[in-house]
N, C-alpha and C. Protein backbone atom coordinates (compact mmCIF):
# COMPACT_ATOMS: atom_id res chain seq x y z
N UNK A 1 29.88 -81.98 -271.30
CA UNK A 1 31.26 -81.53 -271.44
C UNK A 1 32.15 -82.76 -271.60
N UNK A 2 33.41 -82.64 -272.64
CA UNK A 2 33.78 -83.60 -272.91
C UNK A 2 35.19 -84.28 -271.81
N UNK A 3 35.23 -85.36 -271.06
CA UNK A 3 36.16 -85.30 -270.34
C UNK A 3 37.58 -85.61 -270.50
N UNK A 4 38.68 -84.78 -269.60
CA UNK A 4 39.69 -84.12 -269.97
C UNK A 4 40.59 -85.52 -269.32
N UNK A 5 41.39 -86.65 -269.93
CA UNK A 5 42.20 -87.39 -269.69
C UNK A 5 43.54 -87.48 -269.95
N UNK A 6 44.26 -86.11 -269.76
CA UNK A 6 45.55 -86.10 -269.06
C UNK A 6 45.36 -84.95 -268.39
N UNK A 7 46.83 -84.98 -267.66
CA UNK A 7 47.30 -83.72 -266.67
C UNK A 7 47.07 -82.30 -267.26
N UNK A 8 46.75 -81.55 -266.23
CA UNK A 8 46.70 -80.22 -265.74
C UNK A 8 47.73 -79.62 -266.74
N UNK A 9 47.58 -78.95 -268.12
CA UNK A 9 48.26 -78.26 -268.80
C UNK A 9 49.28 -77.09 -267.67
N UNK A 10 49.07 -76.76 -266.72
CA UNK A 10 49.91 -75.58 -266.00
C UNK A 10 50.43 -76.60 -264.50
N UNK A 11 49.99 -77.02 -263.51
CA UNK A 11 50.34 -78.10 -262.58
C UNK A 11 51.04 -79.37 -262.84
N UNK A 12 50.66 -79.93 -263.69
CA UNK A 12 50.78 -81.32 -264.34
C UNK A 12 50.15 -82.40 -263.31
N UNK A 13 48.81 -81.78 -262.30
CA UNK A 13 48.34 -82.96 -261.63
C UNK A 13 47.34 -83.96 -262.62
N UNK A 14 47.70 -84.89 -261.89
CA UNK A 14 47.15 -86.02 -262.20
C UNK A 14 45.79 -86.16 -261.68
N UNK A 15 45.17 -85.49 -261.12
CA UNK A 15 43.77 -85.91 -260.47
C UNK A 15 42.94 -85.36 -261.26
N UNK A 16 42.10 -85.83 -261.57
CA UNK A 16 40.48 -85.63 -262.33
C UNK A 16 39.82 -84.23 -262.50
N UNK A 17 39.92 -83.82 -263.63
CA UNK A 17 39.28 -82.60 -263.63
C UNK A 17 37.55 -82.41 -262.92
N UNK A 18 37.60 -81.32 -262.26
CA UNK A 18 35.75 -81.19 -261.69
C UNK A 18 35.25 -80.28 -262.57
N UNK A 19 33.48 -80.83 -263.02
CA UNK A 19 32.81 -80.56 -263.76
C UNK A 19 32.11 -78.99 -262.42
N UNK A 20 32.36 -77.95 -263.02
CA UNK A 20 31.74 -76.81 -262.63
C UNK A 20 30.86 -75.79 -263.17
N UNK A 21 30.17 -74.80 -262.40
CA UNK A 21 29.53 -73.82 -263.05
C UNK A 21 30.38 -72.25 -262.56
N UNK A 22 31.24 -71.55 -263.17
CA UNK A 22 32.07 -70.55 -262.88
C UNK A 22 31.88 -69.19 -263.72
N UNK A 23 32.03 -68.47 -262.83
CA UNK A 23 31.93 -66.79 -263.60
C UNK A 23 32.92 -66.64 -264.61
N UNK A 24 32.89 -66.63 -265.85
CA UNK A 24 33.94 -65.90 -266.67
C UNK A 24 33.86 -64.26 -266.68
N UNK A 25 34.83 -63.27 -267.49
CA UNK A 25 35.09 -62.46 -267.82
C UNK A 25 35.49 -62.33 -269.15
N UNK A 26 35.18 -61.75 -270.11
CA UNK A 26 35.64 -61.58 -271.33
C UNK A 26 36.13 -60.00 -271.78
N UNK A 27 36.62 -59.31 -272.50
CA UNK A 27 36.93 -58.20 -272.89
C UNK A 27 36.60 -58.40 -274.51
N UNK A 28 35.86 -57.99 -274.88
CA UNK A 28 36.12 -57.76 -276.70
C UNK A 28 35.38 -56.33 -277.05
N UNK A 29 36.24 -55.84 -277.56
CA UNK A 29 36.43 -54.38 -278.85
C UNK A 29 36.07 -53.05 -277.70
N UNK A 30 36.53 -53.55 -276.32
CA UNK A 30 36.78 -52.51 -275.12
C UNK A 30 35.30 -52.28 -274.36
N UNK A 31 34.78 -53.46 -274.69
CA UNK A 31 33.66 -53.88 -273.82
C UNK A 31 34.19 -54.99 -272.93
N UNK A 32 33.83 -55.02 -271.87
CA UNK A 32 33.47 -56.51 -270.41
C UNK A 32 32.66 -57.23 -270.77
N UNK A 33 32.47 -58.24 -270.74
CA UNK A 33 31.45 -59.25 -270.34
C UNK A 33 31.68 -60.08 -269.13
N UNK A 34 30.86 -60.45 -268.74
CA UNK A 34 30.40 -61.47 -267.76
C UNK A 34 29.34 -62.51 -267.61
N UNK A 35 30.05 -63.56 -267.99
CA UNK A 35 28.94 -65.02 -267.98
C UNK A 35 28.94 -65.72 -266.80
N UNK A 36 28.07 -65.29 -266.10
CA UNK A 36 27.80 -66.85 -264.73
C UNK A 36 27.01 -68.11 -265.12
N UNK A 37 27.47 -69.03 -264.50
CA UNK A 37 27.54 -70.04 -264.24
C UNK A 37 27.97 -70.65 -265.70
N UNK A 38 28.92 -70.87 -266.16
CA UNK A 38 29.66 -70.89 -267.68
C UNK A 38 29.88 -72.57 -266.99
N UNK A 39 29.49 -73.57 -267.68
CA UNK A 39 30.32 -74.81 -267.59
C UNK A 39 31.83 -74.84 -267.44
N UNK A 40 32.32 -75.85 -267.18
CA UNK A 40 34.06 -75.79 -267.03
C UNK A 40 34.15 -76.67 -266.54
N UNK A 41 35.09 -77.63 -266.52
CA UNK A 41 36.23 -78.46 -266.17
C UNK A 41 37.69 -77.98 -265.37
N UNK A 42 37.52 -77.66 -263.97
CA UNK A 42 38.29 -77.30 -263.02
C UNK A 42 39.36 -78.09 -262.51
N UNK A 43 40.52 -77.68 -262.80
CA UNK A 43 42.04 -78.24 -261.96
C UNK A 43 41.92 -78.59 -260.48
N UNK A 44 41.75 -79.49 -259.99
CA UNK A 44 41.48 -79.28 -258.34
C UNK A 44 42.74 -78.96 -257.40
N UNK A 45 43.69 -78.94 -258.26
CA UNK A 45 45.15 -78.97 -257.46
C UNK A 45 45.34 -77.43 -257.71
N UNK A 46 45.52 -76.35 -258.67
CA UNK A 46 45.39 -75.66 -259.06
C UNK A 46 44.09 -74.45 -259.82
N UNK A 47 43.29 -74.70 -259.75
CA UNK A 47 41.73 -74.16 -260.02
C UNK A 47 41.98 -73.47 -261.42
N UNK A 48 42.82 -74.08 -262.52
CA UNK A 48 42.96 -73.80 -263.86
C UNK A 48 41.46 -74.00 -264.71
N UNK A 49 41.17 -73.38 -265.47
CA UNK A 49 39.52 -73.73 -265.66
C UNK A 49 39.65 -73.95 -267.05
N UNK A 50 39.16 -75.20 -267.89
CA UNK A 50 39.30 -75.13 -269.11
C UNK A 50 37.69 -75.69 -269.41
N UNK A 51 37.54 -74.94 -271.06
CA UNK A 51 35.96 -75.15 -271.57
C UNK A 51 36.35 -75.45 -272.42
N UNK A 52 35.17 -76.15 -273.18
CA UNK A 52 34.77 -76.87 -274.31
C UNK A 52 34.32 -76.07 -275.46
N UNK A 53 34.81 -76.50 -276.96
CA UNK A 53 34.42 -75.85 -278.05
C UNK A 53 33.00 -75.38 -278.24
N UNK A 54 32.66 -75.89 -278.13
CA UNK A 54 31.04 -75.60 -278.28
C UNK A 54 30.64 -74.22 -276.93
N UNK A 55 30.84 -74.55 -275.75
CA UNK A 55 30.84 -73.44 -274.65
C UNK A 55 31.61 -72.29 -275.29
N UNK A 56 32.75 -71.76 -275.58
CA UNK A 56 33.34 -70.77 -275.94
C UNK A 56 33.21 -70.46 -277.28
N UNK A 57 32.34 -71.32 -278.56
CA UNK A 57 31.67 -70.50 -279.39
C UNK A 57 30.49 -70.28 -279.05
N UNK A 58 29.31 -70.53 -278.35
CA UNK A 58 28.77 -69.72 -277.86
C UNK A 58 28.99 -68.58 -277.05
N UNK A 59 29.48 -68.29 -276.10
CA UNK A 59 29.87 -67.33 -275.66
C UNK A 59 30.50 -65.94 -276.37
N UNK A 60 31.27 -66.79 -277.29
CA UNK A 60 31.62 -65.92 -278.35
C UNK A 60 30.42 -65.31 -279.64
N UNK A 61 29.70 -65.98 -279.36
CA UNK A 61 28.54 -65.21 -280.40
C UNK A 61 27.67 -64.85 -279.65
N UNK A 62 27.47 -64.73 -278.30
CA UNK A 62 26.66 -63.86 -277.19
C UNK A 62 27.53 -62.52 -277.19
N UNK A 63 28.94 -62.25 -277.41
CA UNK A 63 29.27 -61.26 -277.32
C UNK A 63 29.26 -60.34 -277.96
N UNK A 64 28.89 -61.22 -279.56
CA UNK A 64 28.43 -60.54 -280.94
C UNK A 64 27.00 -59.77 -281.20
N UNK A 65 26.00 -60.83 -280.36
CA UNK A 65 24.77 -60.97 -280.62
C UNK A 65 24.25 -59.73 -279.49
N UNK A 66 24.55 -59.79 -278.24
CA UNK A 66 24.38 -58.80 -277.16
C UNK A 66 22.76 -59.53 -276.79
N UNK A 67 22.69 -60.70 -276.48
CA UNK A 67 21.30 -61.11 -276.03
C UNK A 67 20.33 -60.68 -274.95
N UNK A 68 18.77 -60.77 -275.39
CA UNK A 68 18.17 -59.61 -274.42
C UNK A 68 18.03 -59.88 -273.48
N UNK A 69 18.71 -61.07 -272.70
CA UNK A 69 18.98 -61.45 -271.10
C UNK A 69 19.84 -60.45 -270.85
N UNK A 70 20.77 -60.20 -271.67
CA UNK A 70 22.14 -59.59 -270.76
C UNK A 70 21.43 -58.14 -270.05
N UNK A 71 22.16 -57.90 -269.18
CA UNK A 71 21.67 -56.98 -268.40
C UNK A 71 23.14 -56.14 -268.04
N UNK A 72 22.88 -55.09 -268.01
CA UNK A 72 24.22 -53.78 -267.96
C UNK A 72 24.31 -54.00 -266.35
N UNK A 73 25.64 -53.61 -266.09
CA UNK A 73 26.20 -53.69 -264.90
C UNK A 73 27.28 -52.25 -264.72
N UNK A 74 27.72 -51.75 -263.37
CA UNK A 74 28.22 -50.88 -263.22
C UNK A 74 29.79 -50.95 -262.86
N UNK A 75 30.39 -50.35 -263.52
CA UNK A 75 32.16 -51.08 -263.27
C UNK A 75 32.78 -49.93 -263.37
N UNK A 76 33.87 -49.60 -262.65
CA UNK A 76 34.66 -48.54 -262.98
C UNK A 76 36.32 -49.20 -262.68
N UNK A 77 36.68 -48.00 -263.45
CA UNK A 77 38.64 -48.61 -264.10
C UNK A 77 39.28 -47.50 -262.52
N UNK A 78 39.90 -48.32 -262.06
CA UNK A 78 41.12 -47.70 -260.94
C UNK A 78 42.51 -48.19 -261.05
N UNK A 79 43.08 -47.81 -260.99
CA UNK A 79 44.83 -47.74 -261.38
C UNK A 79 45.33 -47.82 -259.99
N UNK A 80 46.31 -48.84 -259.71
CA UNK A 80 46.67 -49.32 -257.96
C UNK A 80 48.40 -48.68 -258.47
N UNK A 81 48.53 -48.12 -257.23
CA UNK A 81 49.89 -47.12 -257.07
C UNK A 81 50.42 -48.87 -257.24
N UNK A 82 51.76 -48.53 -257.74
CA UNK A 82 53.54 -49.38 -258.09
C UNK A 82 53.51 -49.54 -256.69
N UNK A 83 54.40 -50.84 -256.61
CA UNK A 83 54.92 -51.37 -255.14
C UNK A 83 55.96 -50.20 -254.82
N UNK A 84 55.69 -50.07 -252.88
CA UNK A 84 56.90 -49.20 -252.98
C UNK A 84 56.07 -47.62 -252.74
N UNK A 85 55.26 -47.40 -253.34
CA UNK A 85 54.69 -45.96 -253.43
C UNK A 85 53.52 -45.73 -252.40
């Protein structure tokens, strides 16, 4: 992963991005996905997570491709009552 030498696009800290392995979430054409352990470069002041070109076109053609690792998972949609109610 290529390393990130300025500030925190959303914080503006100055401290060193950390090289991680993190769960994403994706949504495309009203499908979920879910990639664990996705490389990333983590905000330590803020836990902003940014990836690399190469990481997010793959990912993006796993979502195309539907690879025969992926494995179905069970999720359901709930709607949280308005503040107040």
């Amino acid at each position: 992963m290529v390393e990130r030498k300025y500030p925190c696009e959303f914080c503006d800290t100055e401290l060193e991005q950390v090289d991680k392995l993190v769960t994403l979430t994706m949504q495309r054409k009203g499908r979920w996905y879910i990639f664990e352990n996705a490389p990333a470069q983590v905000c330590p002041n803020c836990g902003h997570r940014y990836f690399d070109g190469p990481t997010l076109l793959k990912l993006e053609k796993m979502t195309k491709d539907r690879p025969d690792s992926a494995r179905q998972v069970e999720a359901w949609s709930v709607s949280l009552p308005a503040p107040g109610e």
